[in-house]
PDB file of N, CA and C in Angstrom:
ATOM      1  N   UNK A   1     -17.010  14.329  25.221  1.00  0.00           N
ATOM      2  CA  UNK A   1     -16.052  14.339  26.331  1.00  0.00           C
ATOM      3  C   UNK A   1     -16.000  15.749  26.944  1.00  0.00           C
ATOM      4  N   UNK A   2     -16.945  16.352  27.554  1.00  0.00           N
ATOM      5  CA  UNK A   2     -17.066  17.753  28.095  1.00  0.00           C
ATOM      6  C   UNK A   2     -16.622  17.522  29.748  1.00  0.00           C
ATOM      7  N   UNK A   3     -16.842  15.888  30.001  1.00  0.00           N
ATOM      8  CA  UNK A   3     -16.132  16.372  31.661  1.00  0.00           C
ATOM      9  C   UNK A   3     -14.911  15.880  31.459  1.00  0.00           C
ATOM     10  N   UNK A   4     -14.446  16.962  32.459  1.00  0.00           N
ATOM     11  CA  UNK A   4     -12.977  16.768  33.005  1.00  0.00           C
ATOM     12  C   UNK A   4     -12.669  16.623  34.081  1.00  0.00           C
ATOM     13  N   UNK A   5     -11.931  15.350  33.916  1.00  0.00           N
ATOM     14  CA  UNK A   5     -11.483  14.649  35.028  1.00  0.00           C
ATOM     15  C   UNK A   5      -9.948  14.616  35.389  1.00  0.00           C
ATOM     16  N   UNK A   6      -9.312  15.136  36.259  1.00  0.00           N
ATOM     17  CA  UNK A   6      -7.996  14.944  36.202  1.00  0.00           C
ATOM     18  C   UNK A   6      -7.305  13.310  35.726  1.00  0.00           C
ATOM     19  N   UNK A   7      -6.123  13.658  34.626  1.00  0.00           N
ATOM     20  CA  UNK A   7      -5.783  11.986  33.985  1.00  0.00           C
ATOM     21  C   UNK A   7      -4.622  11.748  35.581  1.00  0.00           C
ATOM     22  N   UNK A   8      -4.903  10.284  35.128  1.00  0.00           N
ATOM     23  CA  UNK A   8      -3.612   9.591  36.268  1.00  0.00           C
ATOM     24  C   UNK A   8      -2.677   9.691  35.408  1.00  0.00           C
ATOM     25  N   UNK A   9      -1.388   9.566  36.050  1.00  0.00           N
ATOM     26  CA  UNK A   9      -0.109   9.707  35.470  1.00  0.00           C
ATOM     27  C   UNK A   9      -0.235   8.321  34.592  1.00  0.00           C
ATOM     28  N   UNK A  10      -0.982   7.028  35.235  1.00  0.00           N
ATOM     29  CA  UNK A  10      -1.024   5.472  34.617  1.00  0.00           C
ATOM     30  C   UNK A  10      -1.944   5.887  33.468  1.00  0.00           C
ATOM     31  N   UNK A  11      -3.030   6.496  33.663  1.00  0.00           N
ATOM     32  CA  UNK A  11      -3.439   6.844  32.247  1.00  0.00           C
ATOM     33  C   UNK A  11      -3.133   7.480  30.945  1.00  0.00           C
ATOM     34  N   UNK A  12      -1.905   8.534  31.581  1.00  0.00           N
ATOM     35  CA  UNK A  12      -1.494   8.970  30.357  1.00  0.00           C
ATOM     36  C   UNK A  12      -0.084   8.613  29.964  1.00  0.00           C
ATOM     37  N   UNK A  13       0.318   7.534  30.812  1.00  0.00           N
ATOM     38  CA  UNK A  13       1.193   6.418  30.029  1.00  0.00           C
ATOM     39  C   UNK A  13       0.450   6.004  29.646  1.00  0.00           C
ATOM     40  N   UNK A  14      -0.700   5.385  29.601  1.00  0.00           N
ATOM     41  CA  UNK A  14      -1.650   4.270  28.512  1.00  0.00           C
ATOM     42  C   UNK A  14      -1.564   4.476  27.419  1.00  0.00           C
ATOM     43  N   UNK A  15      -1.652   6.065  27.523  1.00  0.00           N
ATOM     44  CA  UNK A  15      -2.110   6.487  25.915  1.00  0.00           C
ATOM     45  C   UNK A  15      -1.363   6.722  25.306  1.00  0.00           C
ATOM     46  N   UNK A  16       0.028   7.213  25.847  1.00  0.00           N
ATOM     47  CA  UNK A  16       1.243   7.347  25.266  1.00  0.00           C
ATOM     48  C   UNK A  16       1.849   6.058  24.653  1.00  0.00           C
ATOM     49  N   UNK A  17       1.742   5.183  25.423  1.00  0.00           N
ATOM     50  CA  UNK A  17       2.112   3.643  25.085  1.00  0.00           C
ATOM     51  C   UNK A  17       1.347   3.408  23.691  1.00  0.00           C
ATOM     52  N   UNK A  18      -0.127   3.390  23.643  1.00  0.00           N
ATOM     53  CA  UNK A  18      -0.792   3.290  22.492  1.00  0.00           C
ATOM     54  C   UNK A  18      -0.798   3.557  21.095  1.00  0.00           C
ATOM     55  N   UNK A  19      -0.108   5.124  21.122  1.00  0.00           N
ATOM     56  CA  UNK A  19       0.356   6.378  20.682  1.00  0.00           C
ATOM     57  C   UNK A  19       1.348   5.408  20.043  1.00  0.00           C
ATOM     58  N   UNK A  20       2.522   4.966  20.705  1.00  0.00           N
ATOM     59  CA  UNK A  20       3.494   4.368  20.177  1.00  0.00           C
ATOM     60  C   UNK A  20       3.074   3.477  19.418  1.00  0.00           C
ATOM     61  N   UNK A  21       2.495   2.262  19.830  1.00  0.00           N
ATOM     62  CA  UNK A  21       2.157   1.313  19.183  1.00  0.00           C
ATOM     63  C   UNK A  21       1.339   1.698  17.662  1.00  0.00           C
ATOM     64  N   UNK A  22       0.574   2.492  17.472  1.00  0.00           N
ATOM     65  CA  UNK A  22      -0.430   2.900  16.744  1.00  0.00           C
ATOM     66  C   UNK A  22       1.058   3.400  15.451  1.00  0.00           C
ATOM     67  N   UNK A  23       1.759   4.027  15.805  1.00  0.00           N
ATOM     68  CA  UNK A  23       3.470   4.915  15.159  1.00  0.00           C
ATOM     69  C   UNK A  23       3.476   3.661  14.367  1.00  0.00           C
ATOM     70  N   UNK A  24       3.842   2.702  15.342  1.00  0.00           N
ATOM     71  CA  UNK A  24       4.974   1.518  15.183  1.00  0.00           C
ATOM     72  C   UNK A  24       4.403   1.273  13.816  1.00  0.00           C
ATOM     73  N   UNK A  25       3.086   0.440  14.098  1.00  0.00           N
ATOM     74  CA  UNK A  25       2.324  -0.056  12.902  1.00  0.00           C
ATOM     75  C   UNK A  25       2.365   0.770  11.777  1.00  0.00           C
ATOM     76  N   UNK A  26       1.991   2.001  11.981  1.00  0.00           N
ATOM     77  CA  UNK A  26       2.158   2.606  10.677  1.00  0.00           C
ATOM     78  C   UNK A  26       3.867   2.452   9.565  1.00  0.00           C
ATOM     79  N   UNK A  27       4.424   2.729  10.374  1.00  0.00           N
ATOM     80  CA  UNK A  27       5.873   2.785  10.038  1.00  0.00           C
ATOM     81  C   UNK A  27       6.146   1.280   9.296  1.00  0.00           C
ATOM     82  N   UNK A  28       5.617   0.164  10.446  1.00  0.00           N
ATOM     83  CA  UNK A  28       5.927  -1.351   9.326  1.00  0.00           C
ATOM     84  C   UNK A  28       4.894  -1.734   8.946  1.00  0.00           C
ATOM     85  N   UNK A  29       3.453  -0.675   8.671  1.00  0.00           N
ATOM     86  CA  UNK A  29       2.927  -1.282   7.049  1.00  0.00           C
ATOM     87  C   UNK A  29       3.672  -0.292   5.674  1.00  0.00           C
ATOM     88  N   UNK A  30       4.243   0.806   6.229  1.00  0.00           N
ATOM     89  CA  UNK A  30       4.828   2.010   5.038  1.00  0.00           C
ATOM     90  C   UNK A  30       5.695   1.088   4.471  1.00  0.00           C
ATOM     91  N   UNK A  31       6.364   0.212   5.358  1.00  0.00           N
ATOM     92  CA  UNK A  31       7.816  -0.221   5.019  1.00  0.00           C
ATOM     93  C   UNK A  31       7.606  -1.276   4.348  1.00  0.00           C
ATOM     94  N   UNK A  32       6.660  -1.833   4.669  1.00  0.00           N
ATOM     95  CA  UNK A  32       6.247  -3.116   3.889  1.00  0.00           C
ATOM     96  C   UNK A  32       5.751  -2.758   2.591  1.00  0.00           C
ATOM     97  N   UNK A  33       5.076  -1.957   2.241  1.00  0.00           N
ATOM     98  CA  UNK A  33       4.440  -0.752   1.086  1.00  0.00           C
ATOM     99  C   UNK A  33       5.806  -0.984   0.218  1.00  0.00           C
ATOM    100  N   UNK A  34       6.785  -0.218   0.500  1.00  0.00           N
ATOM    101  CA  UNK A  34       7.990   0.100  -0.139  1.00  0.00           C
ATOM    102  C   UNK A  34       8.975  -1.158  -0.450  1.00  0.00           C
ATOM    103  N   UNK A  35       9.358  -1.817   0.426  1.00  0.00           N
ATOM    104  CA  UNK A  35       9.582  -3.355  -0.254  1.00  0.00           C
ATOM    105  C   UNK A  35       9.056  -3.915  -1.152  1.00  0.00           C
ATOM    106  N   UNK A  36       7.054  -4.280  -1.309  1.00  0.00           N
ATOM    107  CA  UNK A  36       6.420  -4.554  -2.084  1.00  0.00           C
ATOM    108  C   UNK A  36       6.742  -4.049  -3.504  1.00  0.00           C
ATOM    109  N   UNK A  37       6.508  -2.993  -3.375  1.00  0.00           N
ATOM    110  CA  UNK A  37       7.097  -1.867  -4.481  1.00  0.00           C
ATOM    111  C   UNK A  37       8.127  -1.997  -5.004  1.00  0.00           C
ATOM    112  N   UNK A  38       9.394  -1.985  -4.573  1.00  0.00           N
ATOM    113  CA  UNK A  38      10.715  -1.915  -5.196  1.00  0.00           C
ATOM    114  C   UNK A  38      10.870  -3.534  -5.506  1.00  0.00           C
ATOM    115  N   UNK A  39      10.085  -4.366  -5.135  1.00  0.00           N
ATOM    116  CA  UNK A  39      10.172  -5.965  -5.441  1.00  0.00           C
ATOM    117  C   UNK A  39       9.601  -5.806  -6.957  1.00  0.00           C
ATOM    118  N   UNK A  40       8.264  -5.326  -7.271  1.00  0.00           N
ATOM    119  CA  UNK A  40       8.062  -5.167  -8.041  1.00  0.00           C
ATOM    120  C   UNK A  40       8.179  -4.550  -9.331  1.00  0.00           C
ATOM    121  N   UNK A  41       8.618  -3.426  -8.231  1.00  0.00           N
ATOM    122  CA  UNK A  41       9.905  -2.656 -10.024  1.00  0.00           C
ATOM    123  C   UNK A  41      10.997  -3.210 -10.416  1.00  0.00           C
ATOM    124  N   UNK A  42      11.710  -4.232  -9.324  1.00  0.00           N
ATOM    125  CA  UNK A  42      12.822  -4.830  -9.947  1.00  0.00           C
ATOM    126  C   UNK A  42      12.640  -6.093 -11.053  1.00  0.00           C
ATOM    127  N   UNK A  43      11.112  -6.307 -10.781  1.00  0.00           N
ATOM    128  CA  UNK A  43      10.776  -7.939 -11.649  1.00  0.00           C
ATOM    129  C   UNK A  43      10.606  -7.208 -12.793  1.00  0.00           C
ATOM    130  N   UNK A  44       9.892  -6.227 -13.009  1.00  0.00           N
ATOM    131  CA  UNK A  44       9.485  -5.479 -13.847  1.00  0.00           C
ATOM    132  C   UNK A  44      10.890  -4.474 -14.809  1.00  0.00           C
ATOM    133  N   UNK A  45      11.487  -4.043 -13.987  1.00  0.00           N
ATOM    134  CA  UNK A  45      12.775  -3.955 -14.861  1.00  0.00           C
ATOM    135  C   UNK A  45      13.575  -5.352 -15.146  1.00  0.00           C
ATOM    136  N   UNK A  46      13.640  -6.362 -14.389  1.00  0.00           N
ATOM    137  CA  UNK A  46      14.647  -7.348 -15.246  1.00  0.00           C
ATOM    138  C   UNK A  46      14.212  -7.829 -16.093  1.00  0.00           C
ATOM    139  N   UNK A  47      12.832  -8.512 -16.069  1.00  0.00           N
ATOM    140  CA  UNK A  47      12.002  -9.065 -17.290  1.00  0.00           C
ATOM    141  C   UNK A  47      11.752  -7.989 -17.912  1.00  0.00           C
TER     142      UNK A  47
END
């Protein structure tokens, strides 16, 4: 990527938008991670 092209303002909402989305996912597979987890330490401590 050596040329430069001025971004459109629509393009760098694109990427910002993306940016987000890309966050989002991370955040609800972590969260899902940690549910999994504490599901499993609780079976594991009651039994």
């Amino acid at each position: 990527m050596t040329e430069k092209k001025k971004r459109s303002p629509e393009e760098i909402e694109e990427i910002a938008r993306r940016r987000d989305v890309n966050e989002h996912t991370v955040v609800c597979l972590v969260a899902m991670v940690l549910i999994v987890l504490m599901a499993v330490a609780s079976m594991f401590t009651a039994g």
